[in-house]
PDB file of N, CA and C in Angstrom:
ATOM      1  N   UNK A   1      21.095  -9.318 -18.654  1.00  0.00           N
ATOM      2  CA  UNK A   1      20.156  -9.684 -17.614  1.00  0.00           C
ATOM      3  C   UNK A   1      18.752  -9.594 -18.214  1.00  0.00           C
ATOM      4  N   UNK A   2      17.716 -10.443 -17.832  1.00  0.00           N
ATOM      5  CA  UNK A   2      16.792 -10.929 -18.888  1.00  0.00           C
ATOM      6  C   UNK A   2      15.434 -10.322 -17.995  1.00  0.00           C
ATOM      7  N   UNK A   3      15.599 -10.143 -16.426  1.00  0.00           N
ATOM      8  CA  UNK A   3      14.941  -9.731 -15.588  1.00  0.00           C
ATOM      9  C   UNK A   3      14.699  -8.642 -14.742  1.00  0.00           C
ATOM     10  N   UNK A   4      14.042  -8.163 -14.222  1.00  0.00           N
ATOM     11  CA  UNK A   4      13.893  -6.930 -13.711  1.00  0.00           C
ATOM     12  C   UNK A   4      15.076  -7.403 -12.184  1.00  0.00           C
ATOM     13  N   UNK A   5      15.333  -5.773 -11.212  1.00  0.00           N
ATOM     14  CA  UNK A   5      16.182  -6.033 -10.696  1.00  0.00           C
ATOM     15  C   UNK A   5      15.325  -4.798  -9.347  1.00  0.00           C
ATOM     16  N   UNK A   6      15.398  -5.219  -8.361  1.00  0.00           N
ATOM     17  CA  UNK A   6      14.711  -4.378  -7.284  1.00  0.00           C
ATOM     18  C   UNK A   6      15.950  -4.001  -5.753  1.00  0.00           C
ATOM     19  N   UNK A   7      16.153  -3.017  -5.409  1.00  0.00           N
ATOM     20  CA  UNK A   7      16.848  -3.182  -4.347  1.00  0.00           C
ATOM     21  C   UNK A   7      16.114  -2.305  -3.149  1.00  0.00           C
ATOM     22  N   UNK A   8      16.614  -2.414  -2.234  1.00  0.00           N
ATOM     23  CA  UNK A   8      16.026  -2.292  -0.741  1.00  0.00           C
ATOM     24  C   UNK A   8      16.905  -2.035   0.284  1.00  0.00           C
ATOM     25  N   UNK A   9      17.098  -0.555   0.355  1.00  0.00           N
ATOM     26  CA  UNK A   9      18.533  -0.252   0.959  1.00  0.00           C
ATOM     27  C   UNK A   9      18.718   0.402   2.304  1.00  0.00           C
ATOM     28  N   UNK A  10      18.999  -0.154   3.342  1.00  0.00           N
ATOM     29  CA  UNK A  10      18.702   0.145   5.061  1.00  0.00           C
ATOM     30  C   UNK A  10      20.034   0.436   5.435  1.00  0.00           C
ATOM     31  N   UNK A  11      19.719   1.305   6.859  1.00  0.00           N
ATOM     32  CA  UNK A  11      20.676   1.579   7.597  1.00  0.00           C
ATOM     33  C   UNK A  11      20.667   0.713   8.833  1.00  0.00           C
ATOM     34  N   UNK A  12      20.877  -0.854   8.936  1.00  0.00           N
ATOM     35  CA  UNK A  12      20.898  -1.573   9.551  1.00  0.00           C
ATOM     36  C   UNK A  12      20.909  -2.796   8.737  1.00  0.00           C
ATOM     37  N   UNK A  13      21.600  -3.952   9.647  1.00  0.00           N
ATOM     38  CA  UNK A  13      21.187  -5.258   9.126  1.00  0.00           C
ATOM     39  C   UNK A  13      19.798  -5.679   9.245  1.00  0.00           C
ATOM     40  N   UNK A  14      19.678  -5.488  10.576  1.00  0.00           N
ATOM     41  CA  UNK A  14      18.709  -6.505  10.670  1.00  0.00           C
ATOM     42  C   UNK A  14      17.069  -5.725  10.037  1.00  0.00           C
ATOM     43  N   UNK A  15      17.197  -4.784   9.707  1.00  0.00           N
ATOM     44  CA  UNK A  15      16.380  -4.440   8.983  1.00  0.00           C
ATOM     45  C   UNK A  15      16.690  -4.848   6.975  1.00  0.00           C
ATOM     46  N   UNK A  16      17.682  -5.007   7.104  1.00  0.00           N
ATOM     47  CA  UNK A  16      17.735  -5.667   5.537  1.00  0.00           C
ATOM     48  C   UNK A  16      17.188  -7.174   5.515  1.00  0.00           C
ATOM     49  N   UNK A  17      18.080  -7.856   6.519  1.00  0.00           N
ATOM     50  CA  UNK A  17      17.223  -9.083   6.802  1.00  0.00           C
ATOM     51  C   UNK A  17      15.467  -9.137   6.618  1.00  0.00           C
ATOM     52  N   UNK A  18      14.886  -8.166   7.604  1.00  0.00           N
ATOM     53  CA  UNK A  18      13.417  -8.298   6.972  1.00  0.00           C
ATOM     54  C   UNK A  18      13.080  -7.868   6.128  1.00  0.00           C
ATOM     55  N   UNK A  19      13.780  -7.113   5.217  1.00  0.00           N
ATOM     56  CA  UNK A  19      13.425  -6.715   3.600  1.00  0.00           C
ATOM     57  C   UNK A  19      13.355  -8.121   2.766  1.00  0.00           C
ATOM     58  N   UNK A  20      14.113  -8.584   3.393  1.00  0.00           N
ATOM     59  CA  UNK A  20      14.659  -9.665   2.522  1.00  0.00           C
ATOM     60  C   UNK A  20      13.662 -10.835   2.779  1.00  0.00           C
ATOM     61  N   UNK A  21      13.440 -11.133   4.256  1.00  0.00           N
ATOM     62  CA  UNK A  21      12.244 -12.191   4.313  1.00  0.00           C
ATOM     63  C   UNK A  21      10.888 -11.604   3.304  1.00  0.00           C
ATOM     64  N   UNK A  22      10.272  -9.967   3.832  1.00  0.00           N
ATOM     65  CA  UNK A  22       9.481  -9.991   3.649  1.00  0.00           C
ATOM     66  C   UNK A  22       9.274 -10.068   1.835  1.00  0.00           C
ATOM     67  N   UNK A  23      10.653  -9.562   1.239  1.00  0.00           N
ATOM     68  CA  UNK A  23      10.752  -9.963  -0.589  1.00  0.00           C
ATOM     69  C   UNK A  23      10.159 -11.298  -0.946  1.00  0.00           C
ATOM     70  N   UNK A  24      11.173 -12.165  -0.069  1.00  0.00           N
ATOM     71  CA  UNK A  24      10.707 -13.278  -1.314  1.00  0.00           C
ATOM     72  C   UNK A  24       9.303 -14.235  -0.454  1.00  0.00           C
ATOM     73  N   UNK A  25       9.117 -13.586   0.639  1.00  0.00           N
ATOM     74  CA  UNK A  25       7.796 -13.799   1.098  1.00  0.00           C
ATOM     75  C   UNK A  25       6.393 -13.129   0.300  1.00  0.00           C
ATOM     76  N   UNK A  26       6.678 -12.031  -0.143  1.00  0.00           N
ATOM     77  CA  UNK A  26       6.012 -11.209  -1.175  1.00  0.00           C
ATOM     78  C   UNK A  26       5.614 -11.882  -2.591  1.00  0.00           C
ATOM     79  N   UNK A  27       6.481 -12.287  -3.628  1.00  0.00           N
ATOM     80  CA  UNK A  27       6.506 -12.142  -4.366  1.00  0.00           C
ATOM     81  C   UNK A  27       7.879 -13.371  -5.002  1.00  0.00           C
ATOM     82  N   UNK A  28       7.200 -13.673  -6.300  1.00  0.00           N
ATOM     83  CA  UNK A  28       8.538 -14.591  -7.085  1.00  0.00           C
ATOM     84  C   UNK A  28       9.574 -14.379  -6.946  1.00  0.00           C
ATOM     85  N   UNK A  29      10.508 -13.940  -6.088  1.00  0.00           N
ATOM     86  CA  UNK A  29      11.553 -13.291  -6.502  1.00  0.00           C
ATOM     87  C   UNK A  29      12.662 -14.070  -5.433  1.00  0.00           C
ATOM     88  N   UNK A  30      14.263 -13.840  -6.252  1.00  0.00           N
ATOM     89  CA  UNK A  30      15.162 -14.616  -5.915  1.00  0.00           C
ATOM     90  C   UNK A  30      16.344 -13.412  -5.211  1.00  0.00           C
ATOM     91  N   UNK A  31      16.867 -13.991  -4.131  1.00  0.00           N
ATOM     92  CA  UNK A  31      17.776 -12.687  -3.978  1.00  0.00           C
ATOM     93  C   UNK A  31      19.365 -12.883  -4.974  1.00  0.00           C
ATOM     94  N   UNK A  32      19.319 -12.052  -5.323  1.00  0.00           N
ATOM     95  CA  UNK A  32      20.687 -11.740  -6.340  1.00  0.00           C
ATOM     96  C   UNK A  32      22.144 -11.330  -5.839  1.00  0.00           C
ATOM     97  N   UNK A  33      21.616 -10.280  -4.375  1.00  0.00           N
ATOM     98  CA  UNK A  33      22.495  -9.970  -3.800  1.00  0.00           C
ATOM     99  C   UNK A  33      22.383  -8.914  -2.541  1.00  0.00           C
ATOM    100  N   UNK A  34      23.474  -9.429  -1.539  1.00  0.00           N
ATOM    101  CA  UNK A  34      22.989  -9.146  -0.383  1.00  0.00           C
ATOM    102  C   UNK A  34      24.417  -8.081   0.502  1.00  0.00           C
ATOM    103  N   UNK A  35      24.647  -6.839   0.118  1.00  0.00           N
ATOM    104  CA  UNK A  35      25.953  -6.058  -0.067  1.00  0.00           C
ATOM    105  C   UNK A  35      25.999  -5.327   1.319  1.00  0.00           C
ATOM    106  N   UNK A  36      26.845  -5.550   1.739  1.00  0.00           N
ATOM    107  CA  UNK A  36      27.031  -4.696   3.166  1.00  0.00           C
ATOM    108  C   UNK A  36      28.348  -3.058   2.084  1.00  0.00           C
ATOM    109  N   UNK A  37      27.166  -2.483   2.154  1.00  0.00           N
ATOM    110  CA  UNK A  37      27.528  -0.865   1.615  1.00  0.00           C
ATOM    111  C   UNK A  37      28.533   0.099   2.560  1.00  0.00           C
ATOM    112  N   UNK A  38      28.663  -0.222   3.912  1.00  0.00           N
ATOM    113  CA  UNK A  38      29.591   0.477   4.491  1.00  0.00           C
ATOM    114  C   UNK A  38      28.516   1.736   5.225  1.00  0.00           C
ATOM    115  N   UNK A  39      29.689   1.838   6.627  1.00  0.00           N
ATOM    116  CA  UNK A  39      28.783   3.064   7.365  1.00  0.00           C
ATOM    117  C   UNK A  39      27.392   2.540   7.821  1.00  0.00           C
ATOM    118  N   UNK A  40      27.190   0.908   8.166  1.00  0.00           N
ATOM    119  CA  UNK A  40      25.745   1.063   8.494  1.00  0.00           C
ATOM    120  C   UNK A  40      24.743   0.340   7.525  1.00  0.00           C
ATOM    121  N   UNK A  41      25.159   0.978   6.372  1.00  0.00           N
ATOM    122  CA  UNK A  41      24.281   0.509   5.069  1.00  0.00           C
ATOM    123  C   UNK A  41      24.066  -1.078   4.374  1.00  0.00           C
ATOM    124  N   UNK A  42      22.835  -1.502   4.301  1.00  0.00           N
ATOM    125  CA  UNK A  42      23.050  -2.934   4.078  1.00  0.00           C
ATOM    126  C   UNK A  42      22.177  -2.731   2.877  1.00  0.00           C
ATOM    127  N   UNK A  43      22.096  -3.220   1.467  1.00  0.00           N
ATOM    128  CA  UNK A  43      21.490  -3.188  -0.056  1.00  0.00           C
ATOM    129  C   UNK A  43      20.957  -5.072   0.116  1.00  0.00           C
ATOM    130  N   UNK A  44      19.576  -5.165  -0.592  1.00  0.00           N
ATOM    131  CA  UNK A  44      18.942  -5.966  -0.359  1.00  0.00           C
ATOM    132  C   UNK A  44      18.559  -6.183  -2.165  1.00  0.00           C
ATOM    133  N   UNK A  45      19.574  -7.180  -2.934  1.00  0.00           N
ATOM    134  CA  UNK A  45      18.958  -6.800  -4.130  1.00  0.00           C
ATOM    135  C   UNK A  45      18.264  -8.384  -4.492  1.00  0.00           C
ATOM    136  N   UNK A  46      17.017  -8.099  -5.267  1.00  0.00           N
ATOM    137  CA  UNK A  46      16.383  -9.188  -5.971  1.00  0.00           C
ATOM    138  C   UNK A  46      15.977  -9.333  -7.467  1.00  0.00           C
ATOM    139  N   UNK A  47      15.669 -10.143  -7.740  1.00  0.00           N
ATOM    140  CA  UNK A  47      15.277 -10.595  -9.096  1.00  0.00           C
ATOM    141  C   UNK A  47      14.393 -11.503  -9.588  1.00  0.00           C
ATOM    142  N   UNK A  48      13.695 -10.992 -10.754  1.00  0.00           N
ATOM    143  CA  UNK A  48      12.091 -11.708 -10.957  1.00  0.00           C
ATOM    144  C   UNK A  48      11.817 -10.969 -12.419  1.00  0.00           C
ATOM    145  N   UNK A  49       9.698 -11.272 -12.332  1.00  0.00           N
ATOM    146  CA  UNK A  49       9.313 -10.500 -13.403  1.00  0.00           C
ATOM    147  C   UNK A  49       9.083  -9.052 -12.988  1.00  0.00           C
ATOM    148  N   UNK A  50       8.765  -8.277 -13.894  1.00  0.00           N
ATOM    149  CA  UNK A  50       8.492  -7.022 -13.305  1.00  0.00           C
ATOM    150  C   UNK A  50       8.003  -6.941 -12.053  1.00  0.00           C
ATOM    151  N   UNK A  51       6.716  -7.316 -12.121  1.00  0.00           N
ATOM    152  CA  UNK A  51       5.428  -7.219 -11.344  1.00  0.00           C
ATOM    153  C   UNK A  51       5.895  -7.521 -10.191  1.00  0.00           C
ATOM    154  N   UNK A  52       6.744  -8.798 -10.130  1.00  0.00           N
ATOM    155  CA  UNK A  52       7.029  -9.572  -8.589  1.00  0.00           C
ATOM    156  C   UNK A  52       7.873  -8.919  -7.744  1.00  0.00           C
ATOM    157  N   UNK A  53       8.729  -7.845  -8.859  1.00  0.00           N
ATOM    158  CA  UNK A  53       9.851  -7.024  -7.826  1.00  0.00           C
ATOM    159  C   UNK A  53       9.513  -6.086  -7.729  1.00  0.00           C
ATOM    160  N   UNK A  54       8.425  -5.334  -8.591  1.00  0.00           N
ATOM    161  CA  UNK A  54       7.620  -4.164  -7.645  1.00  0.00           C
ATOM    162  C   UNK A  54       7.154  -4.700  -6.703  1.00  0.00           C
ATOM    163  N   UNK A  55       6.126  -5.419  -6.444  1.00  0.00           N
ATOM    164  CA  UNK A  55       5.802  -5.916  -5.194  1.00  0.00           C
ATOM    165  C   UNK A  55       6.527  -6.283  -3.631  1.00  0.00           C
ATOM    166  N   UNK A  56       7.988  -6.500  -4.322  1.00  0.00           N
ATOM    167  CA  UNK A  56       8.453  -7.766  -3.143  1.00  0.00           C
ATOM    168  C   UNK A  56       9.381  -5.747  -2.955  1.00  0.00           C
ATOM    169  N   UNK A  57       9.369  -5.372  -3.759  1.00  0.00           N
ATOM    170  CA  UNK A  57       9.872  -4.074  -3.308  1.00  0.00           C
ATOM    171  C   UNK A  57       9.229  -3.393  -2.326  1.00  0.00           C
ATOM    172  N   UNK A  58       8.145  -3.159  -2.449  1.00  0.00           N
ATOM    173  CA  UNK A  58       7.307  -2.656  -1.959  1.00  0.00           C
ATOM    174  C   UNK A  58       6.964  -2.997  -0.292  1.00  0.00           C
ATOM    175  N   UNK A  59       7.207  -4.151  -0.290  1.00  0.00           N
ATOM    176  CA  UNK A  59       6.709  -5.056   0.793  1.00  0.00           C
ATOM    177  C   UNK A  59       7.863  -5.302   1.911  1.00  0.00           C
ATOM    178  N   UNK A  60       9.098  -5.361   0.990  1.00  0.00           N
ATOM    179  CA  UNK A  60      10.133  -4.980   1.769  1.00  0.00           C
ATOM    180  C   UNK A  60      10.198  -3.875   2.339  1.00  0.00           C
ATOM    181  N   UNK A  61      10.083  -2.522   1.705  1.00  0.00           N
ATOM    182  CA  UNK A  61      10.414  -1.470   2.185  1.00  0.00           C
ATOM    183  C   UNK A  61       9.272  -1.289   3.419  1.00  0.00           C
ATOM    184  N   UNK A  62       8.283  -1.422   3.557  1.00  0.00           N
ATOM    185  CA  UNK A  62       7.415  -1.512   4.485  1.00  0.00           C
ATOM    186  C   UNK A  62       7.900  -2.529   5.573  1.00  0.00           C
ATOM    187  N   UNK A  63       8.637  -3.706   5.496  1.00  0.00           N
ATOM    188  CA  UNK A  63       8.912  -4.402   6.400  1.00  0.00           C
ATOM    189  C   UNK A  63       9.988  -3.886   7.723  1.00  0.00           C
ATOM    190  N   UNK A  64      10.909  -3.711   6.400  1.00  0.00           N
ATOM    191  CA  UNK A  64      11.897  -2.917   6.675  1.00  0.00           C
ATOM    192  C   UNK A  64      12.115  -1.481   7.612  1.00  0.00           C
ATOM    193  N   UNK A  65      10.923  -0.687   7.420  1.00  0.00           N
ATOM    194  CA  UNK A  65      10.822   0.759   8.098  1.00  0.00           C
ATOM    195  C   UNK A  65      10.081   0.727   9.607  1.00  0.00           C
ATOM    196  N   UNK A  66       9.755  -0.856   9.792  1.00  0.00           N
ATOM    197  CA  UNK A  66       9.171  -0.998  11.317  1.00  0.00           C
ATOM    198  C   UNK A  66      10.422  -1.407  12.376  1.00  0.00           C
ATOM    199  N   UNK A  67      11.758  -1.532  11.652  1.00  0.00           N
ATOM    200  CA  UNK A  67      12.933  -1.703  12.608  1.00  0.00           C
ATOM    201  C   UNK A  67      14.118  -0.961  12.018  1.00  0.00           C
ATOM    202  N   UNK A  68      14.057  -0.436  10.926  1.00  0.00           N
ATOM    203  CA  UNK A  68      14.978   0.697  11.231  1.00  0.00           C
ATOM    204  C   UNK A  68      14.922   1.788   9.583  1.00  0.00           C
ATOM    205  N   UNK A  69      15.709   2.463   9.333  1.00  0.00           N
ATOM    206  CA  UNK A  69      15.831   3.484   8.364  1.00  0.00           C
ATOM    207  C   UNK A  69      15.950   3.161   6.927  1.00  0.00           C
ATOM    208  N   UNK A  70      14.910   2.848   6.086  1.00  0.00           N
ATOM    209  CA  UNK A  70      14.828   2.853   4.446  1.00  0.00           C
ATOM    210  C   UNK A  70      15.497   3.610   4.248  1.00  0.00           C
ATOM    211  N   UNK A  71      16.523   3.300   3.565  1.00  0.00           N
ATOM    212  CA  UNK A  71      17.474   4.774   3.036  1.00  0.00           C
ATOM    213  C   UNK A  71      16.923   4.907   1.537  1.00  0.00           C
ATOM    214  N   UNK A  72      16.766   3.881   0.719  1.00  0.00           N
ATOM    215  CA  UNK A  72      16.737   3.901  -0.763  1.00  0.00           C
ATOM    216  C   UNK A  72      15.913   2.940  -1.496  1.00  0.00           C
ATOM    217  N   UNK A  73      14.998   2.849  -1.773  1.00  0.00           N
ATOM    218  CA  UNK A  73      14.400   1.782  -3.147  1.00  0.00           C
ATOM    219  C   UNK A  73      14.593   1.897  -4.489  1.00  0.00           C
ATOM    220  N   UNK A  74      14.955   0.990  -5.312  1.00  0.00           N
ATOM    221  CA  UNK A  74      14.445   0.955  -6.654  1.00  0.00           C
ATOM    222  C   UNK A  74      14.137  -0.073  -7.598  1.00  0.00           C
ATOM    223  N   UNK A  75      13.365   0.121  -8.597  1.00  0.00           N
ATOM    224  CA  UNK A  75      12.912  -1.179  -9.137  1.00  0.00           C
ATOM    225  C   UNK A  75      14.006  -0.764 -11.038  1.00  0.00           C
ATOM    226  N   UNK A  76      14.912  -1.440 -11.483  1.00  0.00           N
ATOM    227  CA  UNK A  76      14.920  -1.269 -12.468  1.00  0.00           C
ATOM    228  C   UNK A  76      14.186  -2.373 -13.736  1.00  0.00           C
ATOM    229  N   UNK A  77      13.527  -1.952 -14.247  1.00  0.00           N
ATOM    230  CA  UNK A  77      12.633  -3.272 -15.564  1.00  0.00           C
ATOM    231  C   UNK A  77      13.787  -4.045 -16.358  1.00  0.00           C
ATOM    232  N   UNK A  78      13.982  -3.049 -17.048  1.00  0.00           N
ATOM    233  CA  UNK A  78      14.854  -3.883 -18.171  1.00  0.00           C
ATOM    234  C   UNK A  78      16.480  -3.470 -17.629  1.00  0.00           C
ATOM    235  N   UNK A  79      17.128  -4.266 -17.006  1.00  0.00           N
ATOM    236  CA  UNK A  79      18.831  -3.614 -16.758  1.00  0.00           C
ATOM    237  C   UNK A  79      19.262  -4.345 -17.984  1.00  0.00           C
ATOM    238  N   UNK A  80      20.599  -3.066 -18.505  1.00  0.00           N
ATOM    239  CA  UNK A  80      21.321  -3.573 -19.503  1.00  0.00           C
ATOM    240  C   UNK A  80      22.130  -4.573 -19.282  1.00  0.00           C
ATOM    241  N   UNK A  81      22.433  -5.441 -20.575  1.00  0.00           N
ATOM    242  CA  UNK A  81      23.162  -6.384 -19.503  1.00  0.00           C
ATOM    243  C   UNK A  81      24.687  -6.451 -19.094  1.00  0.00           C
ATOM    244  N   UNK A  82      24.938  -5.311 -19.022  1.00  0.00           N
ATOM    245  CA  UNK A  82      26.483  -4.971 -18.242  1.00  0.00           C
ATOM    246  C   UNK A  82      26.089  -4.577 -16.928  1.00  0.00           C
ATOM    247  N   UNK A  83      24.890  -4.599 -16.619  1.00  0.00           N
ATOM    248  CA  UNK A  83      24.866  -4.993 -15.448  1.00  0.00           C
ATOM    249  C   UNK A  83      25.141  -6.003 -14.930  1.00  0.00           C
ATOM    250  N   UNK A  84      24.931  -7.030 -15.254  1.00  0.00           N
ATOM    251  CA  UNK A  84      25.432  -8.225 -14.896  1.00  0.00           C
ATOM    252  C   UNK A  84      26.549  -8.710 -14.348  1.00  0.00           C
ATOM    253  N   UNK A  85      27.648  -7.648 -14.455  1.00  0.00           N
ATOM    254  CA  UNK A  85      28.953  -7.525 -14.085  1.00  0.00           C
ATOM    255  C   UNK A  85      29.062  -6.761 -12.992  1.00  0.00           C
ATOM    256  N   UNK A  86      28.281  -6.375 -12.627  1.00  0.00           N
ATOM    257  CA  UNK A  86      27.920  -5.778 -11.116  1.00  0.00           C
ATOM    258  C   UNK A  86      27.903  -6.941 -10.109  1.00  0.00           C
ATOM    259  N   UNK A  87      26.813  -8.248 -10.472  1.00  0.00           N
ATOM    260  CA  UNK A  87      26.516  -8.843  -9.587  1.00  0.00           C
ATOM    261  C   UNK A  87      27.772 -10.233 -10.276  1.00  0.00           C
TER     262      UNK A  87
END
């Protein structure tokens, strides 16, 4: 994987949903993947340059915490690329 990788992780849908508008409303970024985690939990993952998925991270998680529970953020820079086999 050649790109940074950001996720955005709620205890609701419809709060992943606005992670997700407000991501690629934010910032360059493409969604990669969109995982219903179980128990509630919905993972909001994207992909870009660094910069764009700190941001669209950022912007999500703020979107996100006006309708329901941020459980988790993270931005990774460089994923190895056996990550890739994740998504």
């Amino acid at each position: 994987m050649k790109e940074a990788i950001g996720m955005v992780e709620t205890r609701s849908l419809i709060g992943a949903i606005q992670a997700a508008d407000a991501m690629t409303k934010a910032a360059n970024v493409k969604i990669l993947d969109f995982h219903f985690v179980g128990s509630g939990l919905v993972a909001v993952v994207v992909t870009g340059d660094v910069a764009a998925v700190k941001a669209a991270v950022e912007s999500g998680k703020e979107e996100a915490a006006k309708v329901a529970e941020v459980v988790s953020t993270n931005v990774i820079p460089r994923p190895h690329d056996e990550v890739d086999k994740i998504f």
